[in-house]
Every structure is written in C-alpha cells, then in structure tokens.
PDB file of N, CA and C in Angstrom:
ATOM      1  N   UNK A   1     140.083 163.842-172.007  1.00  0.00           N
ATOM      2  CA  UNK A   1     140.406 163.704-170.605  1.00  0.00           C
ATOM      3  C   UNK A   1     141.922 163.867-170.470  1.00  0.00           C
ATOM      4  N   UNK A   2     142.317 164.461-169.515  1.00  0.00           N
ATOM      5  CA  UNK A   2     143.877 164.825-169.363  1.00  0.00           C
ATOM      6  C   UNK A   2     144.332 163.434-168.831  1.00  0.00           C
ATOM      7  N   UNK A   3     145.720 163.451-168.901  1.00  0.00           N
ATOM      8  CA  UNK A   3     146.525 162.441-168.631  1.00  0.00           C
ATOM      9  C   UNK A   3     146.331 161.979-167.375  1.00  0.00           C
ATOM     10  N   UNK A   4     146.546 162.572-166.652  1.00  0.00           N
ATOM     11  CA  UNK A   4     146.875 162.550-164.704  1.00  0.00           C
ATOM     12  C   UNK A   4     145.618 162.005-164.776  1.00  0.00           C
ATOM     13  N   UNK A   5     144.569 162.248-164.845  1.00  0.00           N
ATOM     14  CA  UNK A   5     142.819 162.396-164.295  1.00  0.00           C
ATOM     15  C   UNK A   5     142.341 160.823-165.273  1.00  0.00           C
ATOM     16  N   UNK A   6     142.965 160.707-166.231  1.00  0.00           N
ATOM     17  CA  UNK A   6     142.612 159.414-166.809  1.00  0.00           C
ATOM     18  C   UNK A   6     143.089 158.494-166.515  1.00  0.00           C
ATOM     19  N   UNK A   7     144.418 158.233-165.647  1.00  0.00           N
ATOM     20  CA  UNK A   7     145.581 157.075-165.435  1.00  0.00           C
ATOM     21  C   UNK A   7     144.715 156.757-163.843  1.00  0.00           C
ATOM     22  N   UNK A   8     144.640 158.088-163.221  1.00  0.00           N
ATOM     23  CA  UNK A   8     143.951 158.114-162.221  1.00  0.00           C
ATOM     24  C   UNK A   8     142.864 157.364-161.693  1.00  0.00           C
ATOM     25  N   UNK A   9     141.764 157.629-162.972  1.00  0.00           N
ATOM     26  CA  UNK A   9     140.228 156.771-162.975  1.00  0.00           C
ATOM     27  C   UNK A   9     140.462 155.169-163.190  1.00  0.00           C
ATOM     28  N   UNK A  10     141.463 155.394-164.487  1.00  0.00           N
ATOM     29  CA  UNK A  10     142.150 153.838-164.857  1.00  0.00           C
ATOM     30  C   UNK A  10     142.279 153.353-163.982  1.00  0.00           C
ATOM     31  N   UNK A  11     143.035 153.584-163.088  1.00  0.00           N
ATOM     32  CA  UNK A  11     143.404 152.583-162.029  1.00  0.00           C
ATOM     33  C   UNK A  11     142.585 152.253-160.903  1.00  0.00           C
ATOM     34  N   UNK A  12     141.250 153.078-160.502  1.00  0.00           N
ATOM     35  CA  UNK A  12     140.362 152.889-160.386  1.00  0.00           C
ATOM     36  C   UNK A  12     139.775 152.000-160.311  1.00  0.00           C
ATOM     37  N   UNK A  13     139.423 151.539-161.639  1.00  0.00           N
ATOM     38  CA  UNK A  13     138.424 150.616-162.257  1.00  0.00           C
ATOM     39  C   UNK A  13     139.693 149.443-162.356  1.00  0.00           C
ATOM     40  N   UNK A  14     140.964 149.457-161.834  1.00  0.00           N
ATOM     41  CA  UNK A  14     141.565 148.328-161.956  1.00  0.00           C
ATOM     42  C   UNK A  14     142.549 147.780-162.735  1.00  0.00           C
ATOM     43  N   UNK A  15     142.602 148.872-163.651  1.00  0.00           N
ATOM     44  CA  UNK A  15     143.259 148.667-164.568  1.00  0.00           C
ATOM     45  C   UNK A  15     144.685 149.557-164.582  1.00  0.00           C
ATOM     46  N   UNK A  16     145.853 149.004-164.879  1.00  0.00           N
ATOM     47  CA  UNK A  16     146.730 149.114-165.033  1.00  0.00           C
ATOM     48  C   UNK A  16     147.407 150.948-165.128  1.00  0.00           C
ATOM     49  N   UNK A  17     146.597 151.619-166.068  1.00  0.00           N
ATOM     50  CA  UNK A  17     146.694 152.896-166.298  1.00  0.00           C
ATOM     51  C   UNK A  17     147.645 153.017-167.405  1.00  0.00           C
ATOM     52  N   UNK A  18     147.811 152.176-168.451  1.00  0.00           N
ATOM     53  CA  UNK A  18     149.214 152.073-168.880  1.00  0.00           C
ATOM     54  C   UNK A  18     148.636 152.734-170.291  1.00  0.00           C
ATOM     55  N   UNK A  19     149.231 153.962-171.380  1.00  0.00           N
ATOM     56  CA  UNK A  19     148.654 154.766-172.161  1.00  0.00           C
ATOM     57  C   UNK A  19     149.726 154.423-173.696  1.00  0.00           C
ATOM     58  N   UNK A  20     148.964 153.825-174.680  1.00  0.00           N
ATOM     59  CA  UNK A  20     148.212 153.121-174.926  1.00  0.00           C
ATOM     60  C   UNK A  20     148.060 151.636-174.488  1.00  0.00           C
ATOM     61  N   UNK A  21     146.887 151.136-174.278  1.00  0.00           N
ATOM     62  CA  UNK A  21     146.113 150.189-173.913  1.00  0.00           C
ATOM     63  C   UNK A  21     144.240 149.953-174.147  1.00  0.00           C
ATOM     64  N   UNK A  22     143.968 148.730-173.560  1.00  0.00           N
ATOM     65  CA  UNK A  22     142.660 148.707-174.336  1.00  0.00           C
ATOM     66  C   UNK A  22     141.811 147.855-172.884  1.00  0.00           C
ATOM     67  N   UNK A  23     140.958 147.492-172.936  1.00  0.00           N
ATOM     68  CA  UNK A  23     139.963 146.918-171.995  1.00  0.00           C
ATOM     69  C   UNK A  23     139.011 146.268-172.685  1.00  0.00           C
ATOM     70  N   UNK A  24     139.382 144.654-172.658  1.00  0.00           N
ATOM     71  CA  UNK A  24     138.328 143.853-173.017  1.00  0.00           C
ATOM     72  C   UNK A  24     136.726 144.042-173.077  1.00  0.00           C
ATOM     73  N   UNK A  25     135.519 143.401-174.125  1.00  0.00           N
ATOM     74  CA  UNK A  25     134.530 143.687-172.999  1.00  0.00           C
ATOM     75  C   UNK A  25     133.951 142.929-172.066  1.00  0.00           C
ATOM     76  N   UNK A  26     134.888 142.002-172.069  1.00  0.00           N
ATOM     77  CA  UNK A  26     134.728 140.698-170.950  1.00  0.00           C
ATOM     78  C   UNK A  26     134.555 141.241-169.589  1.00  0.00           C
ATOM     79  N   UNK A  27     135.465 142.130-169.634  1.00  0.00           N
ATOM     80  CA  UNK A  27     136.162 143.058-168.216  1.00  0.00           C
ATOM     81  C   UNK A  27     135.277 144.562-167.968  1.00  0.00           C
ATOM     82  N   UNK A  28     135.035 144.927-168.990  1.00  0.00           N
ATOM     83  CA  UNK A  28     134.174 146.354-168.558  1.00  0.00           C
ATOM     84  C   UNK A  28     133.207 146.296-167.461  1.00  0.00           C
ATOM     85  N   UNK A  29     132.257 145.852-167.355  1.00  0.00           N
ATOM     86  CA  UNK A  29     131.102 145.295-166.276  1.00  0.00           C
ATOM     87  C   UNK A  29     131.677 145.502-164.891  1.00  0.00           C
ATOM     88  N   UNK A  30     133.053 144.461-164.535  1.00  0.00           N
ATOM     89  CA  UNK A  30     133.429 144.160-163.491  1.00  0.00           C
ATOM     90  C   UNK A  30     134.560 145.827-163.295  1.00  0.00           C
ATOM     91  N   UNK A  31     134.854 146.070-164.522  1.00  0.00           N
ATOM     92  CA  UNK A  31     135.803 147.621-164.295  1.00  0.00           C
ATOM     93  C   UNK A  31     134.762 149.009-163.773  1.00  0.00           C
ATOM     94  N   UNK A  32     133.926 148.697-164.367  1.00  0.00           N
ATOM     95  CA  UNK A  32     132.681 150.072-164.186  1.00  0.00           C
ATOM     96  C   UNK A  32     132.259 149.627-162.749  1.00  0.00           C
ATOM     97  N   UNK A  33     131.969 149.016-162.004  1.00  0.00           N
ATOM     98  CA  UNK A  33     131.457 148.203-160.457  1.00  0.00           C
ATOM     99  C   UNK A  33     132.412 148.811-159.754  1.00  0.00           C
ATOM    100  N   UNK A  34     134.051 148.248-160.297  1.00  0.00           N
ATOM    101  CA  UNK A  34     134.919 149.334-159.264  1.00  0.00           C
ATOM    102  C   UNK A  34     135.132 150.389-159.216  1.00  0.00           C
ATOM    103  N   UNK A  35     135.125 151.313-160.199  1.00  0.00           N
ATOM    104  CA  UNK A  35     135.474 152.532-160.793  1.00  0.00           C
ATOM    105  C   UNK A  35     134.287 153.253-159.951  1.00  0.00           C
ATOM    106  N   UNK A  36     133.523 152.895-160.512  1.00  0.00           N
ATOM    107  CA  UNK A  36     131.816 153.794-159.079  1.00  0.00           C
ATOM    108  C   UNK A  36     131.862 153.382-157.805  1.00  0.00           C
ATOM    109  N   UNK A  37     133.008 152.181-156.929  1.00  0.00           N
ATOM    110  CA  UNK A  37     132.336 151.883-155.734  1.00  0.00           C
ATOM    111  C   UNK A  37     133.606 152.478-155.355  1.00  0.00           C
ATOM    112  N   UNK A  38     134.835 152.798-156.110  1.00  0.00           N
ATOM    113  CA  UNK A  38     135.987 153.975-155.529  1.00  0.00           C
ATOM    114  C   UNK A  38     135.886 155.178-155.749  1.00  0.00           C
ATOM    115  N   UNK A  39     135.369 155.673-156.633  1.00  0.00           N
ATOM    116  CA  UNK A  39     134.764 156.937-156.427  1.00  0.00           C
ATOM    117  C   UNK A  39     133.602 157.155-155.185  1.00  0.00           C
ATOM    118  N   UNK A  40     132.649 155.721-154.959  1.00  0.00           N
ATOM    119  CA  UNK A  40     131.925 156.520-154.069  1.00  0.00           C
ATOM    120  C   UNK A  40     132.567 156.206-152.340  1.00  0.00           C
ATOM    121  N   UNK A  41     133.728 155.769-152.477  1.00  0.00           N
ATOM    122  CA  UNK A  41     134.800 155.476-151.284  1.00  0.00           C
ATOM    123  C   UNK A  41     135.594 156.723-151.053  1.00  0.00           C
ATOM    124  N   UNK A  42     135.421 157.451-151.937  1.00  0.00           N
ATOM    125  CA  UNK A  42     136.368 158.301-152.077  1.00  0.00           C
ATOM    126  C   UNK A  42     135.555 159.589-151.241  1.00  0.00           C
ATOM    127  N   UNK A  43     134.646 159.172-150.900  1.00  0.00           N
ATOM    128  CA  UNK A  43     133.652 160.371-150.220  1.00  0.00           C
ATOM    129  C   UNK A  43     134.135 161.840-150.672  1.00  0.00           C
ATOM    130  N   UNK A  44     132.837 162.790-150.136  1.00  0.00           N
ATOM    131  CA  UNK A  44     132.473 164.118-151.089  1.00  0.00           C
ATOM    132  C   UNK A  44     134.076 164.850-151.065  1.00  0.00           C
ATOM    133  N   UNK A  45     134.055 165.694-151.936  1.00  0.00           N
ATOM    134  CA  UNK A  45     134.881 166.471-152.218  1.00  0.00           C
ATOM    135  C   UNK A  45     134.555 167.991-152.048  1.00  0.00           C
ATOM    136  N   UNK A  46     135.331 168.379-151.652  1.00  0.00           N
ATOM    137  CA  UNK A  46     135.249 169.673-151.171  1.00  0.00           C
ATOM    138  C   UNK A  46     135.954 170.709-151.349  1.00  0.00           C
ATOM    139  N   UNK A  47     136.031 171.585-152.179  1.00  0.00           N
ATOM    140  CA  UNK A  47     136.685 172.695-152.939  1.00  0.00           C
ATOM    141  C   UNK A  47     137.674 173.484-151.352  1.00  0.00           C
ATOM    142  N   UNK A  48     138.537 173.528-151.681  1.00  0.00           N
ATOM    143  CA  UNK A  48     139.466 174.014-150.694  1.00  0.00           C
ATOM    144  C   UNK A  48     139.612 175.613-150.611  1.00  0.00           C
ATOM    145  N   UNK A  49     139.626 175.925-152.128  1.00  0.00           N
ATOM    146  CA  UNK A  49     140.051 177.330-153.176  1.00  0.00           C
ATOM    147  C   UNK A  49     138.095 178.503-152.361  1.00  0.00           C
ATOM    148  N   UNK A  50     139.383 179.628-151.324  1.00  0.00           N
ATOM    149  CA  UNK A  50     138.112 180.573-151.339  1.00  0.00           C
ATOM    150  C   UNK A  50     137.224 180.663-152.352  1.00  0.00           C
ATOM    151  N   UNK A  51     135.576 181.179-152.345  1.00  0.00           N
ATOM    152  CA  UNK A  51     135.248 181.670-153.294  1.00  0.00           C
ATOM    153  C   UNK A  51     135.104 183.552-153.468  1.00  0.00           C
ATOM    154  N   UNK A  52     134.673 183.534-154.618  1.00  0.00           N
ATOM    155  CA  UNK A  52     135.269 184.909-154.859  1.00  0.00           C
ATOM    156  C   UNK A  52     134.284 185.758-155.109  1.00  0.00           C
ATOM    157  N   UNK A  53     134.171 186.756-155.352  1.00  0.00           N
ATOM    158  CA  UNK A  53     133.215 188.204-154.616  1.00  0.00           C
ATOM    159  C   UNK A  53     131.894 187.479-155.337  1.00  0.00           C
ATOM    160  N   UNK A  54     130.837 187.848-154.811  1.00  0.00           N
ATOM    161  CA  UNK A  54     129.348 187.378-155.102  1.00  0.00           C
ATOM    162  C   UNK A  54     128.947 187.819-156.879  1.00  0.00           C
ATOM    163  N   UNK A  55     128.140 186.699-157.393  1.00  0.00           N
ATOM    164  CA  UNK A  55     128.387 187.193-158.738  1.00  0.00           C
ATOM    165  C   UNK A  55     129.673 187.179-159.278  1.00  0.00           C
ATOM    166  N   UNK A  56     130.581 186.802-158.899  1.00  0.00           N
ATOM    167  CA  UNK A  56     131.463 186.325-159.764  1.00  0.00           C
ATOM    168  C   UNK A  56     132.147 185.097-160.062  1.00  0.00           C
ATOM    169  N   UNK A  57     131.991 184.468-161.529  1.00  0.00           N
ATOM    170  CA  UNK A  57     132.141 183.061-162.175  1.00  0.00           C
ATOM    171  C   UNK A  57     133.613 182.920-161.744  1.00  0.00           C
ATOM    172  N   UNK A  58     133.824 181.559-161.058  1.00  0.00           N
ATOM    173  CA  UNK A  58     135.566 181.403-160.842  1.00  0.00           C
ATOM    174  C   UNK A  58     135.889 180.514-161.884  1.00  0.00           C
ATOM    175  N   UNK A  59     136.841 181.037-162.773  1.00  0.00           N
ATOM    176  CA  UNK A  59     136.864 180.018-163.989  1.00  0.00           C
ATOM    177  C   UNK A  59     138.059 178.700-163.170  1.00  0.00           C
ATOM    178  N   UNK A  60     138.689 178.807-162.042  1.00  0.00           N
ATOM    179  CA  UNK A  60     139.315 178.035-162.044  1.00  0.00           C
ATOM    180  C   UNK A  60     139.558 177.184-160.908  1.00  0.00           C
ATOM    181  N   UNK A  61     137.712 176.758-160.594  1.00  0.00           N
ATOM    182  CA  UNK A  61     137.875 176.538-159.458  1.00  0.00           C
ATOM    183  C   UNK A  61     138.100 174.784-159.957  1.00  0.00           C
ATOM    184  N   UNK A  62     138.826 174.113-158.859  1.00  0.00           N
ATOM    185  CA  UNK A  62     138.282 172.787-159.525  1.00  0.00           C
ATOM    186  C   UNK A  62     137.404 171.460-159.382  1.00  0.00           C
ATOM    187  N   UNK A  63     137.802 170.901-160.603  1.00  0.00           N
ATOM    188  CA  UNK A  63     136.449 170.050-160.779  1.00  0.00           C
ATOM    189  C   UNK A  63     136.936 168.972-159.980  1.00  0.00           C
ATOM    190  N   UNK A  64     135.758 168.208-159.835  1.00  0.00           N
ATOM    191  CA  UNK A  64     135.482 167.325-158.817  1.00  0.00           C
ATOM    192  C   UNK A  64     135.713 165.943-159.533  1.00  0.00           C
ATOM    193  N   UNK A  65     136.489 164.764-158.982  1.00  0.00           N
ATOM    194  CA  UNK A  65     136.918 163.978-159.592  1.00  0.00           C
ATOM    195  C   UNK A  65     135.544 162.902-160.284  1.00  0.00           C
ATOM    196  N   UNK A  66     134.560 162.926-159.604  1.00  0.00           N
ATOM    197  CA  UNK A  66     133.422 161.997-159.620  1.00  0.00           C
ATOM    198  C   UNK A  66     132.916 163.200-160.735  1.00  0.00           C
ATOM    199  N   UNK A  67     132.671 164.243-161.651  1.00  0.00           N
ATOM    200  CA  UNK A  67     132.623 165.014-162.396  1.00  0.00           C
ATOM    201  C   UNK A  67     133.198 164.522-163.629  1.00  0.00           C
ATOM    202  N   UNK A  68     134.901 164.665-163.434  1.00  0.00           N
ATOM    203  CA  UNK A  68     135.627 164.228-164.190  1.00  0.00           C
ATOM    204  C   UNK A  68     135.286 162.614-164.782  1.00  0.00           C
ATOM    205  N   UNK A  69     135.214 161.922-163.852  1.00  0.00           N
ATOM    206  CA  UNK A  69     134.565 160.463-164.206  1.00  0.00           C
ATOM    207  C   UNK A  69     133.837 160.473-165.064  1.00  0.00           C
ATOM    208  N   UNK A  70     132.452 161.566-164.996  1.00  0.00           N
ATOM    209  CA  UNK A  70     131.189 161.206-165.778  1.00  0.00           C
ATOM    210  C   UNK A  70     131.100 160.498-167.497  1.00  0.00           C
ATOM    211  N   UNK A  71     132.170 161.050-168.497  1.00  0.00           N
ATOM    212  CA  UNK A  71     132.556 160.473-169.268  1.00  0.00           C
ATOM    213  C   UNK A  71     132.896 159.496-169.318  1.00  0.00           C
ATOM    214  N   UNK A  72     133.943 159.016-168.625  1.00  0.00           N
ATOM    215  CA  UNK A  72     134.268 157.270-168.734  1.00  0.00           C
ATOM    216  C   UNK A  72     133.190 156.464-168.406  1.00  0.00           C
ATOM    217  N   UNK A  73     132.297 157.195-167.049  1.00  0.00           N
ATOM    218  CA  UNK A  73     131.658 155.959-166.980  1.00  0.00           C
ATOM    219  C   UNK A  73     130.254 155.870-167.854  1.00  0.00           C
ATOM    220  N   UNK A  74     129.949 156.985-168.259  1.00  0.00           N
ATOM    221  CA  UNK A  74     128.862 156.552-170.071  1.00  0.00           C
ATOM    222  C   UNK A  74     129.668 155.960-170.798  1.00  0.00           C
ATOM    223  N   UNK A  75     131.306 155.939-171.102  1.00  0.00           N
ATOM    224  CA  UNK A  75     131.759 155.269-171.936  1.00  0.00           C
ATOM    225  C   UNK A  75     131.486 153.459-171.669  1.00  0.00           C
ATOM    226  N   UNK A  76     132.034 153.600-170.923  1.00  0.00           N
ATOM    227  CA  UNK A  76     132.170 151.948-170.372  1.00  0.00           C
ATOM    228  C   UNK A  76     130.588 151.571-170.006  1.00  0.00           C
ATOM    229  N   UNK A  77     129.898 152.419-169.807  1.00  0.00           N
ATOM    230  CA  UNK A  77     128.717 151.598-169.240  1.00  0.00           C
ATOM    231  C   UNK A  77     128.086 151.452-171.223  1.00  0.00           C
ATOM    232  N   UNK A  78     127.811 152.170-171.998  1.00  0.00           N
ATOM    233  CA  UNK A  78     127.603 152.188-173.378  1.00  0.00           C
ATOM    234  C   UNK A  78     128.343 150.542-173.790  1.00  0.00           C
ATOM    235  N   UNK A  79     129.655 150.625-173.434  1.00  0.00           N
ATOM    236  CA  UNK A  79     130.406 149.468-173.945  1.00  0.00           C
ATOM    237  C   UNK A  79     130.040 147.931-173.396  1.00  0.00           C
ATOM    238  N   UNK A  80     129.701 147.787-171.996  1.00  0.00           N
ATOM    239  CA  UNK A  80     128.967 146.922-171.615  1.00  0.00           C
ATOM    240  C   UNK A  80     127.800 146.539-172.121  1.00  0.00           C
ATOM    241  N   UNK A  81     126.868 147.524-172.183  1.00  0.00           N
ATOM    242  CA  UNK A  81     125.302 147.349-172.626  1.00  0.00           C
ATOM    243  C   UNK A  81     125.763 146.235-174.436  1.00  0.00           C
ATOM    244  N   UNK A  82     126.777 147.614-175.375  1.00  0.00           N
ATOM    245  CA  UNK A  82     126.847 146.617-176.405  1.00  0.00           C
ATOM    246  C   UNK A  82     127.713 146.056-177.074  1.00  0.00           C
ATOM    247  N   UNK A  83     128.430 145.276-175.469  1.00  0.00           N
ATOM    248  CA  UNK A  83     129.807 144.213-175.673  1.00  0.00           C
ATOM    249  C   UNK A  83     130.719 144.305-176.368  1.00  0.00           C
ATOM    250  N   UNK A  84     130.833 145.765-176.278  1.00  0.00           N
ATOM    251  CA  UNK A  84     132.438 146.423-176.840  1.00  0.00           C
ATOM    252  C   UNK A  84     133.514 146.493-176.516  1.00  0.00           C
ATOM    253  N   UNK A  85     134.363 146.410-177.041  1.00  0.00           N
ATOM    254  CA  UNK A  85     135.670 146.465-176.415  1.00  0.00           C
ATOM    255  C   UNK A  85     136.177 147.698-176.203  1.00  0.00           C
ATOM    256  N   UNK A  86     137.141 148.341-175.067  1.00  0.00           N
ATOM    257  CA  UNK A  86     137.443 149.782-175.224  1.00  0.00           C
ATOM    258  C   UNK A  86     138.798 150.051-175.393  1.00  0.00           C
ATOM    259  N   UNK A  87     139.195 151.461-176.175  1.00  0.00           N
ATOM    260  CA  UNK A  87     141.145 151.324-176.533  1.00  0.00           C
ATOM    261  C   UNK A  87     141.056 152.762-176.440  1.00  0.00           C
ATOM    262  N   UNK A  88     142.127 153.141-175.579  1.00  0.00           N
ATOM    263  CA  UNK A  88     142.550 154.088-175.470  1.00  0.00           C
ATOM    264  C   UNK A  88     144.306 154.663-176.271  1.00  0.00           C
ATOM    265  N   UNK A  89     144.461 155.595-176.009  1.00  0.00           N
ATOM    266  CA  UNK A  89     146.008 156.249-176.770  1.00  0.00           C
ATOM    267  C   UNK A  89     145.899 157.380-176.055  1.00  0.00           C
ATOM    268  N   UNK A  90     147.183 158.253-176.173  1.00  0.00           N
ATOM    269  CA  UNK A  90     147.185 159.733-175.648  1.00  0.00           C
ATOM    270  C   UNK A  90     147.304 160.441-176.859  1.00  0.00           C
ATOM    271  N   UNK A  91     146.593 161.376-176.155  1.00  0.00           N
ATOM    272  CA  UNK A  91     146.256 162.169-177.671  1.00  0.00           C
ATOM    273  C   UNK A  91     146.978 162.953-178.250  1.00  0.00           C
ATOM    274  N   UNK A  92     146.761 164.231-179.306  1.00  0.00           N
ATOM    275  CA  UNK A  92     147.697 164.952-179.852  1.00  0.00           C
ATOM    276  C   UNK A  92     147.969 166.695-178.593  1.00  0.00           C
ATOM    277  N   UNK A  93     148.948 166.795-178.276  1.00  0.00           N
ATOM    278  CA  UNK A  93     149.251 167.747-177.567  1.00  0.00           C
ATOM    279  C   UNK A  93     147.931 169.065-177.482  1.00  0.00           C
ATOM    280  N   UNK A  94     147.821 169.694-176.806  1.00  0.00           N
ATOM    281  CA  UNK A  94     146.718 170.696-176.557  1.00  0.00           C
ATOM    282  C   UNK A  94     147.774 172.167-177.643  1.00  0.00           C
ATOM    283  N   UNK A  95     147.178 172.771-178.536  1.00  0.00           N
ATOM    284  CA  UNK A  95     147.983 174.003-178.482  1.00  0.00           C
ATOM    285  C   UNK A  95     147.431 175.156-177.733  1.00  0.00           C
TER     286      UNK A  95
END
C-alpha cells in the first residue's frame, strides 16, 4: 500500500498514521468499525478522468479509495477474529 493511501486509511480507523507504528489487538475491533463507517461516510466515488475510446483498457484511471481499503480491512478484520496484534513500517523504495 503506498504511503499517502495508508496514512490516509490510518487515520481513518483512528489512528494516528504515524509510519512505523503498531495497533494493539485490544483496539482493532473498535479501529475496523471506524475505518468502514468513514469510508461508508465518505459516499460513492466517482471517477472524474474522461473515459477513453470504446474497447480501450485505461491503465490509469483511478482507484477508488474503499478499493484501496480492501486489504487493510481483511487485514485487521483476520487480526480481530485471531487477537493479533498489527505493526506496520514503510517499506523498501519501489525501483
């Protein structure tokens, strides 16, 4: 998950956004509740970017933040179910 789009969700769910950091699993439950009830506050999203001649794939149209979410929230919901704790870091540069 990119930086911007993860500090983003982070804060979301309530949490601080601060890279590296970790999330109890005391706290996941009550972080995943907010993280889905601001995304679904955040009502639909709607691609701004024309689309482009029929039959043709836009590689760069973009993704939709509740998309982007879908990962964290199998993460955290996985971590709840089996009272895990979660830790994040930023990762090694893209080449």
């Amino acid at each position: 998950m990119f930086g911007d789009v993860a500090v983003t969700l982070l804060k979301m769910a309530g949490h601080s956004g601060t890279i590296p950091s970790a999330m109890p699993a005391a706290e996941i439950p009550s972080a995943l509740a907010r993280l889905k009830q601001a995304l679904a506050a955040a009502g639909p999203e709607v691609s701004s970017k024309p689309s482009g001649q029929p039959g043709e794939e836009d590689a760069d149209a973009p993704v939709a933040l509740r998309l982007r979410a879908y990962p964290l929230i199998e993460l955290l919901s996985a971590a709840a179910r089996q009272g895990c704790d979660v830790m994040w870091e930023s990762g090694a540069p893209l080449v």
